[in-house]
Protein backbone atom coordinates (compact mmCIF):
# COMPACT_ATOMS: atom_id res chain seq x y z
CA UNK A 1 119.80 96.19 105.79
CA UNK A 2 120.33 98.88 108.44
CA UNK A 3 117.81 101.79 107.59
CA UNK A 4 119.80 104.82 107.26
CA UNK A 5 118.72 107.99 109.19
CA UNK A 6 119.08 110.20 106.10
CA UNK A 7 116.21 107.80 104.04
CA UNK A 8 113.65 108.92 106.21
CA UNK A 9 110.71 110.85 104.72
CA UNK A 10 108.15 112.62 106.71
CA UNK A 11 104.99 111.79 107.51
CA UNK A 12 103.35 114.90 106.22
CA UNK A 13 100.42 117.17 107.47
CA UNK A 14 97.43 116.43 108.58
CA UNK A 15 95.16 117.88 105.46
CA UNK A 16 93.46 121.00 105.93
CA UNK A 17 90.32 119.99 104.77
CA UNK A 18 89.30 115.74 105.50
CA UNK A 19 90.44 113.45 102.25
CA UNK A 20 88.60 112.02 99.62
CA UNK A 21 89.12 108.40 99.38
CA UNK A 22 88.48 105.83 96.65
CA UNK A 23 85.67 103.93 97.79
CA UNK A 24 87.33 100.36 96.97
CA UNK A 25 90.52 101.00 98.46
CA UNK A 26 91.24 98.45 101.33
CA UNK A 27 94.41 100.24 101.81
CA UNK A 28 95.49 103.62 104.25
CA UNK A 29 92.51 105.80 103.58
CA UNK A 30 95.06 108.76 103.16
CA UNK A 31 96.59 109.91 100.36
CA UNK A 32 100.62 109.60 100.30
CA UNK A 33 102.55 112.38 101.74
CA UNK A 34 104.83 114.35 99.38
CA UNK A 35 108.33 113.06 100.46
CA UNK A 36 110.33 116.54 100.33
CA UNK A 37 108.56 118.39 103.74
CA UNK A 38 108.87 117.94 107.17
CA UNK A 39 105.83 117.25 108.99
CA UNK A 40 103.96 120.79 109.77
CA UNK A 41 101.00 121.28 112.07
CA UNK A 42 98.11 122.57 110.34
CA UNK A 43 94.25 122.58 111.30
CA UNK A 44 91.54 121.18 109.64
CA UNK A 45 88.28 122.93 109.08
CA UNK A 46 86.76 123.79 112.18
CA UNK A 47 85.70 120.46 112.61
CA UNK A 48 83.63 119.91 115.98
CA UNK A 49 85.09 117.89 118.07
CA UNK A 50 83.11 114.76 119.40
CA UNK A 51 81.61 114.22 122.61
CA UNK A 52 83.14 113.71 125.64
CA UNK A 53 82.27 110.32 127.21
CA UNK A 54 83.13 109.40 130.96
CA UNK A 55 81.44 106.94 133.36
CA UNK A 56 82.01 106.52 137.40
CA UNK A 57 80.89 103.20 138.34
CA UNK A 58 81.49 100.56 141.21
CA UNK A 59 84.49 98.91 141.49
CA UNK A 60 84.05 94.98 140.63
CA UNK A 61 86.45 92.88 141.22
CA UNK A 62 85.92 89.78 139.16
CA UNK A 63 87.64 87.02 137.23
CA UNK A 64 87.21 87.54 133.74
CA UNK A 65 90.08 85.30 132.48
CA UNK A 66 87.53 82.41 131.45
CA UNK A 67 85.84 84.94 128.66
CA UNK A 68 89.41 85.60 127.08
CA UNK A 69 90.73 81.99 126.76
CA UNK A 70 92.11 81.28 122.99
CA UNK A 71 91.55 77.88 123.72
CA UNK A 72 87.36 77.91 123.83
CA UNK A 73 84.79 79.01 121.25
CA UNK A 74 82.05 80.78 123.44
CA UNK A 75 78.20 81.20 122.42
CA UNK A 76 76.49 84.03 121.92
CA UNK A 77 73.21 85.29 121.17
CA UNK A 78 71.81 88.39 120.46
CA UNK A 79 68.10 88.51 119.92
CA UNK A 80 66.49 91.91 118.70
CA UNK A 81 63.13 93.44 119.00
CA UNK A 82 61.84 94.28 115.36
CA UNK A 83 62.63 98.33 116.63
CA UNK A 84 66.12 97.51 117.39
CA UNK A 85 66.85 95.64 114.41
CA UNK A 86 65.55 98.81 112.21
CA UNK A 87 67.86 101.06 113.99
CA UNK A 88 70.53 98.87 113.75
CA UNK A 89 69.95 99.37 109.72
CA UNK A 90 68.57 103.02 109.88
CA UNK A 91 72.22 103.98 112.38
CA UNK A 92 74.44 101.20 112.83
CA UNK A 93 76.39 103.39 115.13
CA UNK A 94 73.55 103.70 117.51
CA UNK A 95 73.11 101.53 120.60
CA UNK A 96 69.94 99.64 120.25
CA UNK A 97 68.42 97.37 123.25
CA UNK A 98 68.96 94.01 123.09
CA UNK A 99 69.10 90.58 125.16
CA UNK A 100 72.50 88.41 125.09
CA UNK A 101 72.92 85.04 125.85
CA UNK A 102 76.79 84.37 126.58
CA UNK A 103 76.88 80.85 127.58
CA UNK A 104 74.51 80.27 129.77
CA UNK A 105 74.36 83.78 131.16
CA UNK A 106 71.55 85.88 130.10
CA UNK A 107 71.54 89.91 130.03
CA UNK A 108 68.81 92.13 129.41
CA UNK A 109 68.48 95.64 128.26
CA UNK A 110 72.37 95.07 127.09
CA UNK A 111 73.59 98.28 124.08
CA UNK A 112 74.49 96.94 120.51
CA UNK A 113 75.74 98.66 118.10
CA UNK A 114 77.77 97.73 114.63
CA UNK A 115 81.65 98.60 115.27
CA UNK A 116 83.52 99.69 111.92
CA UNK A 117 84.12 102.24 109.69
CA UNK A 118 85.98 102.78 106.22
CA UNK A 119 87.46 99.57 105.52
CA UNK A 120 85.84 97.49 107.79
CA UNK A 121 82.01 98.28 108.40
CA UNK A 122 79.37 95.84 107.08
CA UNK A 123 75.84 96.30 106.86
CA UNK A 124 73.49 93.84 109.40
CA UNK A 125 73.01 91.46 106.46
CA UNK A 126 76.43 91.33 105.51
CA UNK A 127 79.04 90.15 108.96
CA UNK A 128 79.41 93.18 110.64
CA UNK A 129 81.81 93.86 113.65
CA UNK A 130 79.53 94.80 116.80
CA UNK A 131 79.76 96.38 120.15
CA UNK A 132 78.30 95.01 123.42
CA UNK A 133 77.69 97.74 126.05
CA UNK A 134 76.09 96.20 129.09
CA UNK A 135 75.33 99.58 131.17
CA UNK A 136 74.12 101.49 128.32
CA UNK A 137 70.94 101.23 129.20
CA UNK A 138 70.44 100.12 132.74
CA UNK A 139 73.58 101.92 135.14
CA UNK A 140 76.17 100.15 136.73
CA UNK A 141 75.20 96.89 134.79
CA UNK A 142 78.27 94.61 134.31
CA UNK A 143 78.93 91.09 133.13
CA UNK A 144 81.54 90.00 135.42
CA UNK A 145 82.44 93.18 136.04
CA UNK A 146 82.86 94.37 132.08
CA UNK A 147 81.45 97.20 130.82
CA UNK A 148 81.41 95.96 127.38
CA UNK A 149 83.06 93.56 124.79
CA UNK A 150 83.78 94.39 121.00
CA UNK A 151 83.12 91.05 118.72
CA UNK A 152 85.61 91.62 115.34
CA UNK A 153 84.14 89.77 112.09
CA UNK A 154 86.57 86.56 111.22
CA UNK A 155 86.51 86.21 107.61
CA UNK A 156 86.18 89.18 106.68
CA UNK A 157 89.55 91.71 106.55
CA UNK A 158 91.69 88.95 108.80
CA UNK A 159 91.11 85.62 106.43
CA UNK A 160 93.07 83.84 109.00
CA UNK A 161 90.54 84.33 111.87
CA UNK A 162 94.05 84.15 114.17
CA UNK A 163 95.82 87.68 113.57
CA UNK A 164 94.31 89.32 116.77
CA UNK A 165 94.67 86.64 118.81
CA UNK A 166 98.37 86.44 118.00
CA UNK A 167 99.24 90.36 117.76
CA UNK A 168 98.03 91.17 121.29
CA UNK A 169 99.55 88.15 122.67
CA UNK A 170 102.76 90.08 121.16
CA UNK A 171 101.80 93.00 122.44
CA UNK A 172 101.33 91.91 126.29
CA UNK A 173 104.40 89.58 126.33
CA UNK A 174 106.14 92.39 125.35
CA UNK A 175 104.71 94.31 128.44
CA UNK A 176 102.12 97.04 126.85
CA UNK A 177 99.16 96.82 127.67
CA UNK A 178 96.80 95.42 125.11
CA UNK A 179 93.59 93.82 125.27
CA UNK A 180 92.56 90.00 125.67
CA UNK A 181 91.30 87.90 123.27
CA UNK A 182 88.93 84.77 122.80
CA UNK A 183 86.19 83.44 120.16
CA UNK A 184 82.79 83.17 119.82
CA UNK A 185 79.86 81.71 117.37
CA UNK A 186 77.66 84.65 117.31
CA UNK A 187 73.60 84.39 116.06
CA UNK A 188 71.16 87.17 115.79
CA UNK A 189 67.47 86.57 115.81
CA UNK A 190 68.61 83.16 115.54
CA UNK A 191 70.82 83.53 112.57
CA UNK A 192 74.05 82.37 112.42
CA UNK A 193 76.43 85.46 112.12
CA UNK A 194 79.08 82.54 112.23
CA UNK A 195 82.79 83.00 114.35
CA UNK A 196 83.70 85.95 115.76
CA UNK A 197 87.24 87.44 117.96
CA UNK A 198 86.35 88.35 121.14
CA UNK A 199 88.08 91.60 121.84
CA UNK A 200 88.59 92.71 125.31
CA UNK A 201 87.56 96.86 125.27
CA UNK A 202 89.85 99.16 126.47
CA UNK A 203 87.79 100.65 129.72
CA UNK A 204 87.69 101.16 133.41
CA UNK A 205 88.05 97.38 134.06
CA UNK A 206 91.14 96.62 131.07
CA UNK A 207 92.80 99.98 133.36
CA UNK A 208 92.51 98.51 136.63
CA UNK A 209 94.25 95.12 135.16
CA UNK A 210 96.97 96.33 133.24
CA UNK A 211 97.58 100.00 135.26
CA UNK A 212 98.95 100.06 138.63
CA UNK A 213 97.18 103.33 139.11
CA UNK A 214 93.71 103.46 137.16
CA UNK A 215 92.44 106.97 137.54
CA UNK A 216 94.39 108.42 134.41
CA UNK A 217 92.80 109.75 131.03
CA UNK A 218 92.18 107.05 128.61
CA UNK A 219 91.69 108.53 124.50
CA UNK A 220 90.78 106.73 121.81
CA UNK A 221 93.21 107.29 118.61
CA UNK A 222 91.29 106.39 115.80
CA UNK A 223 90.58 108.30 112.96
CA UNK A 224 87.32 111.32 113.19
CA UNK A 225 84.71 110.22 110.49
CA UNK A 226 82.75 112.37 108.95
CA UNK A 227 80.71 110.34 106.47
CA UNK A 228 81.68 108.65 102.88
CA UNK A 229 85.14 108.80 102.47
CA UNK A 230 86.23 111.91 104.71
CA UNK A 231 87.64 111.77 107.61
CA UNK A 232 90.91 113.49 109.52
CA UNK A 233 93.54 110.95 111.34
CA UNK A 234 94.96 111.90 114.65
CA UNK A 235 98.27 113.14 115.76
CA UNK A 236 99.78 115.04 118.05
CA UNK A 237 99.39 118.26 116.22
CA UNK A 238 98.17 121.81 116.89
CA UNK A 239 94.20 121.45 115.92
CA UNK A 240 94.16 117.92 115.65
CA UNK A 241 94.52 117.54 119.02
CA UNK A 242 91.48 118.18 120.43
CA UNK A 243 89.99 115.47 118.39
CA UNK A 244 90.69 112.69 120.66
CA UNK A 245 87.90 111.04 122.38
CA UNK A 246 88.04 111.07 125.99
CA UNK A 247 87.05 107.04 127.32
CA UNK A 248 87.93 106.88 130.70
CA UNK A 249 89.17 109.74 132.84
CA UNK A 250 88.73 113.08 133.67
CA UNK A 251 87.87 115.92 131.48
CA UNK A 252 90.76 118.31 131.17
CA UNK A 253 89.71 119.72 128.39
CA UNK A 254 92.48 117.72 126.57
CA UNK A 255 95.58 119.62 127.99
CA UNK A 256 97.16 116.54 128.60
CA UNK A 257 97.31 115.72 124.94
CA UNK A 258 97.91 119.18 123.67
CA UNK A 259 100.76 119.37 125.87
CA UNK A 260 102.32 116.26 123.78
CA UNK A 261 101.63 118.25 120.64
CA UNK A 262 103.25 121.86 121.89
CA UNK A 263 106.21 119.92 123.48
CA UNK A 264 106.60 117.89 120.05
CA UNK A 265 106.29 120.91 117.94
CA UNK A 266 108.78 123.33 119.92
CA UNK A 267 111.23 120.43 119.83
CA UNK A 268 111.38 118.23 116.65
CA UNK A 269 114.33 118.01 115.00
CA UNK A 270 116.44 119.41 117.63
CA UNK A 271 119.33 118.21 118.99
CA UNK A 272 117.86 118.16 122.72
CA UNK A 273 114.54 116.13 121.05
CA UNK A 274 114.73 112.70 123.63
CA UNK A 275 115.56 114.48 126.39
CA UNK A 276 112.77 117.38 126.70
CA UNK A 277 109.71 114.73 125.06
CA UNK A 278 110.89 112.80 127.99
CA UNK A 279 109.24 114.72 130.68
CA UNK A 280 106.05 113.91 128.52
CA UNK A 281 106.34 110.31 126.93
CA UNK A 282 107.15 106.82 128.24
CA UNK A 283 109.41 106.18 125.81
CA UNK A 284 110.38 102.74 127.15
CA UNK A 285 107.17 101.91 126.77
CA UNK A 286 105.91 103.80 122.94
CA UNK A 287 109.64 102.28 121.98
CA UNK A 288 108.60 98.85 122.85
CA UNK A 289 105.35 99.40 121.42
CA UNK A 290 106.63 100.42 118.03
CA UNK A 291 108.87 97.25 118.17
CA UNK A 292 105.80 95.16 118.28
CA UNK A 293 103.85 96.98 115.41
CA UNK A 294 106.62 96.66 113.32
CA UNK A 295 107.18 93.30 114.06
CA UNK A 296 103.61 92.00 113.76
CA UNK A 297 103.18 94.09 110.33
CA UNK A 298 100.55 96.62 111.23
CA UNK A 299 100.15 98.79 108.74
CA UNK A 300 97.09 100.19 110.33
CA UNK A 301 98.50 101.37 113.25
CA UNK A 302 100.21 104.51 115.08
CA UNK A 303 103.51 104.06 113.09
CA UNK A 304 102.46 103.74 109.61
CA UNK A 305 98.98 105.31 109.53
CA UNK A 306 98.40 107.01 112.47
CA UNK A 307 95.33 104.54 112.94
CA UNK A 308 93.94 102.16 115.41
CA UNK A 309 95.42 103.18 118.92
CA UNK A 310 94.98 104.40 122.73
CA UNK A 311 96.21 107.09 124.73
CA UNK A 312 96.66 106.25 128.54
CA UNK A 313 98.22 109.30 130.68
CA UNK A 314 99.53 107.32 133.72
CA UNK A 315 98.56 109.67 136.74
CA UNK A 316 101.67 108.80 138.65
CA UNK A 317 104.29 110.44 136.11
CA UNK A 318 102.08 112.10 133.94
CA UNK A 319 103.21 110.14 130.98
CA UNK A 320 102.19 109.06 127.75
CA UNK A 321 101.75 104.81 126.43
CA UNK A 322 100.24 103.79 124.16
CA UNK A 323 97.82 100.81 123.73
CA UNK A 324 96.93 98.90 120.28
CA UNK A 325 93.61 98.47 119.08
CA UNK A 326 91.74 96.62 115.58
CA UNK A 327 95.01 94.66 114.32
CA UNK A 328 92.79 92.74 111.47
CA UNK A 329 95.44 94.73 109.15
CA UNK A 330 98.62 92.65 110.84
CA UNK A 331 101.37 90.28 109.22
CA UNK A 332 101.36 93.04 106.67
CA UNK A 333 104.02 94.14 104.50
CA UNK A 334 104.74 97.80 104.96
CA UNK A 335 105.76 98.08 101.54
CA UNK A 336 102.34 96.84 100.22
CA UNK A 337 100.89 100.14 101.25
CA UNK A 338 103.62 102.10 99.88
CA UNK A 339 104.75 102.87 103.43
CA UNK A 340 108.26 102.40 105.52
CA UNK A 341 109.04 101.43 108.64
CA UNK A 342 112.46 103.06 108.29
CA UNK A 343 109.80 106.31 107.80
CA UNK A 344 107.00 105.95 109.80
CA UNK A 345 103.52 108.73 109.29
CA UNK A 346 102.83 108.74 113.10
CA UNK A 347 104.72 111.79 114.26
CA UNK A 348 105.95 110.84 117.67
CA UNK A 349 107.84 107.81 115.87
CA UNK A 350 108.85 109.63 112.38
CA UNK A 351 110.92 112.25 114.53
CA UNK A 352 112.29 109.16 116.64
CA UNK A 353 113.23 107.97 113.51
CA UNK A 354 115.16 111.00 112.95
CA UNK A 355 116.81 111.53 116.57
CA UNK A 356 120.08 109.55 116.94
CA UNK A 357 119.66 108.91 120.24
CA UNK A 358 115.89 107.95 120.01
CA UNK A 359 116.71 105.96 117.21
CA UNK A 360 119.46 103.78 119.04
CA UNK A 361 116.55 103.17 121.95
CA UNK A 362 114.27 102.73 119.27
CA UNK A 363 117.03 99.81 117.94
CA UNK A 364 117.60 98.03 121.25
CA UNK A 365 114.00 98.06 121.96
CA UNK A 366 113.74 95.74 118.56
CA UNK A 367 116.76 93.58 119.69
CA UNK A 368 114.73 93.19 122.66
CA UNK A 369 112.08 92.22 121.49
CA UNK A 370 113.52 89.18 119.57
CA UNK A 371 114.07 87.60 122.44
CA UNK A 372 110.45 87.56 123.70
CA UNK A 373 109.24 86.81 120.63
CA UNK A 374 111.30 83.33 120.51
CA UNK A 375 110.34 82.90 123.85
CA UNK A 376 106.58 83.26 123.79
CA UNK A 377 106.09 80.46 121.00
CA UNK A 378 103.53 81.91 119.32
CA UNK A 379 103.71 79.00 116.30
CA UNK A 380 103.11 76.60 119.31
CA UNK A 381 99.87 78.74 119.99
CA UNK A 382 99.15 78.97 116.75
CA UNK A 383 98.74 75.75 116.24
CA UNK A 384 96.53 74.95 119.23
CA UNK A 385 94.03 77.70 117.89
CA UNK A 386 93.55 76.62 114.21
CA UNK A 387 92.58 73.24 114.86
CA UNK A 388 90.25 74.58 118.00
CA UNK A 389 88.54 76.99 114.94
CA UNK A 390 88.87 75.00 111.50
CA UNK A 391 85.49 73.23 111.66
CA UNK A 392 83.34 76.75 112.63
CA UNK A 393 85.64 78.35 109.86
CA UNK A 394 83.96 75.78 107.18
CA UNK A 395 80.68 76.36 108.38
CA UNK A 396 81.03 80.21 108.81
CA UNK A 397 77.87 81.22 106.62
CA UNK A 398 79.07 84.85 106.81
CA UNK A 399 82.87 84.49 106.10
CA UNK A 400 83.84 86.62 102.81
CA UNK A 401 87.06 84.24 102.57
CA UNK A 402 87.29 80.82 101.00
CA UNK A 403 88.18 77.84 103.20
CA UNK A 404 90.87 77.56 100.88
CA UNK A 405 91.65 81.13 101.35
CA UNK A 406 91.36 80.89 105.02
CA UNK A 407 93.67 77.61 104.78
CA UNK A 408 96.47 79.84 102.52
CA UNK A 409 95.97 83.04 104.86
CA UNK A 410 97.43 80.62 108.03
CA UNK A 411 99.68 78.90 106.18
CA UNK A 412 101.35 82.85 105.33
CA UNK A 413 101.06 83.82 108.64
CA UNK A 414 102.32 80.75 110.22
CA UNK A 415 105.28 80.93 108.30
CA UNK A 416 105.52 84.92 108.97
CA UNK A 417 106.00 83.73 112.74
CA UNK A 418 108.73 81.07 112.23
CA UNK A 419 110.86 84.26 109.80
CA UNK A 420 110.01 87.32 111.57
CA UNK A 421 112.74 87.50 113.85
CA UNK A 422 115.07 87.18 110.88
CA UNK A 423 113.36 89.53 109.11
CA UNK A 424 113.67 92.09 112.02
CA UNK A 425 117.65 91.50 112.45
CA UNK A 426 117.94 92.14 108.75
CA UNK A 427 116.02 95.38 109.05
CA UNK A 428 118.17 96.73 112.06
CA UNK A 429 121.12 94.81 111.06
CA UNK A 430 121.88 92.96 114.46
């Protein structure tokens, strides 16, 4: 059914102070928004905002496209002096030395840390998500020319072990920039962690492949954690802002971002809305990118949880896109976390939403996207990856998901794929 303008419900404030969460929930880690307000900008409690991080290093110009191949299962090995393994359990979010063996390439003095937070974090005996920084300790170290890699935890929120693999495929056919994908048996010590994604990180390297000019500010959009179960999500919104995480770039002291938020809130709702956010926001690009959230089912994303995303200001318009990150919550039903995609939380796309002539883009970038979903076959790859994975999936000593679990997880989301496009011209009502 067409989604009619006047359903829409906001997406709410940000809370003043960060929310309470209960400690089992596996869902949004923010509590519904009352359906009656428009979204308002408010500030949170002085919260300080985290460091800045920036790095300058040599240009490399290497092939990488052998680490993000779907179609191998890659080895690596982490071995930890008996000081890094205690931090590692003291502050999982603190880079401790290690060695890594990635095939038959060994680095030394390479950063690991565990990746994760509500939701997702596991301790070091459970199957944790980790981090691989290769110039955290030594400067300018690369491994063919990456700065780092991020290893997700199959098994453990994705039962499927395909969901990321599949998603960002979406995502770049669709032309947004997204990161690359591969797998991995992962030991520690010599203990098998069992198979992991390969995730390529968003940094100086992922910029120079997907951006024709590199040298723009690159923030990262997920929620600010403050311990437990509080935390405040991100948003363009006055005092919210200044909470993004500068990755890549220059420090401007987040102008670039704020100017999103000022623009946003002098002009929501108005009849002029497209037009004057246009100056500021790609919205070929954040359209098309919406398209692809909403047809992959991530509920833990920009749209529906304002969750799980980059900001890349391209230097030669000045513009705002938008790159996906952490898709383990995919092939999702929006309604199973009491959300809409005919009301989306993120504020950017809830005032879209709203805007009849955003809205009609906002349409024809889904139509659009049909067709390159029917074209990119992603059953077809699909089905060359399960096979490639089913045996390290059975012996997967870390995996909190049944084989049979696994098997009935790929079974829904192979049938998601072959019914999605249907699903999508229902929605819009093409």
């Amino acid at each position: 059914m067409l989604p009619l303008l006047l359903a829409c419900t906001d997406p709410g404030s940000t809370p003043a102070d960060p929310v309470s969460v209960d400690s089992e929930a596996e869902a949004p880690v923010e509590s519904s928004p009352p359906d009656s307000e428009a979204p308002e900008d408010s500030e949170p409690a002085e919260p300080e905002p985290p460091e800045v991080t920036e790095e300058t290093v040599p240009d490399q110009e290497v092939d990488t496209s052998w680490i993000f191949d779907d179609g191998v299962i890659h080895t690596i090995s982490i071995e930890l002096p008996t000081s890094s393994t205690d931090g590692l359990i003291t502050e999982p979010f603190s880079y401790v030395e290690a060695t890594v063996e990635f095939d038959e390439y060994t680095i030394e003095d390479v950063g690991v840390r565990i990746r994760g937070k509500i939701g997702s974090l596991r301790p070091l005996s459970g199957k944790p998500k980790f981090k691989l920084d290769f110039n955290q300790f030594v400067e300018d170290q690369r491994f063919f020319g990456l700065e780092g890699l991020s290893l997700n935890a199959g098994g453990v929120i994705d039962c499927s072990f395909v969901k990321e693999n599949l998603s960002y495929r979406l995502f770049r056919e669709a032309g947004i920039a997204a990161p690359r994908t591969s797998f991995a048996r992962v030991s520690l010590n010599g203990g098998d962690y069992g198979l992991y994604i390969i995730i390529e990180t968003p940094d100086d390297r992922f910029l120079d492949r997907t951006q024709e000019d590199s040298s723009g500010n690159l923030y990262d959009g997920k929620y600010v954690w403050y311990g437990g179960y509080s935390y405040v999500l991100l948003d363009f919104m006055l005092g919210v802002d200044t909470l993004f995480q500068l990755e890549e770039g220059t420090d401007v002291g987040h102008a670039d971002v704020m100017a999103v938020s000022q623009a946003l809130t002098a002009h929501k709702g108005t009849a002029g809305f497209f037009g004057e956010m246009d100056a500021l926001v790609d919205w070929e690009q954040f359209l098309m990118f919406q398209a692809v959230e909403q047809w992959v089912g991530q509920n833990d994303g920009y749209g529906l949880n304002r969750n799980n995303y980059r900001l890349y200001f391209d230097p030669m318009d000045g513009k705002l896109e938008f790159v996906p990150w952490d898709l383990d919550y995919s092939f999702l039903y929006d309604y199973s976390w009491g959300r809409s995609w005919s009301s989306p939380t993120g504020h950017l796309a809830y005032w879209c939403m709203v805007d009849s002539a955003c809205y009609s883009e906002r349409r024809q970038a889904s139509k659009e996207l049909l067709g390159i979903a029917e074209s990119t076959d992603l059953v077809g790859h699909m089905d060359e990856m399960v096979p490639l994975i089913v045996a390290d999936i059975a012996s997967d000593p870390r995996r909190e998901c049944s084989v049979d679990s696994a098997r009935s997880e790929q079974a829904r989301v192979r049938a998601w794929l072959e019914s999605q496009n249907a699903t999508m011209e229902a929605f819009w009502g093409f």
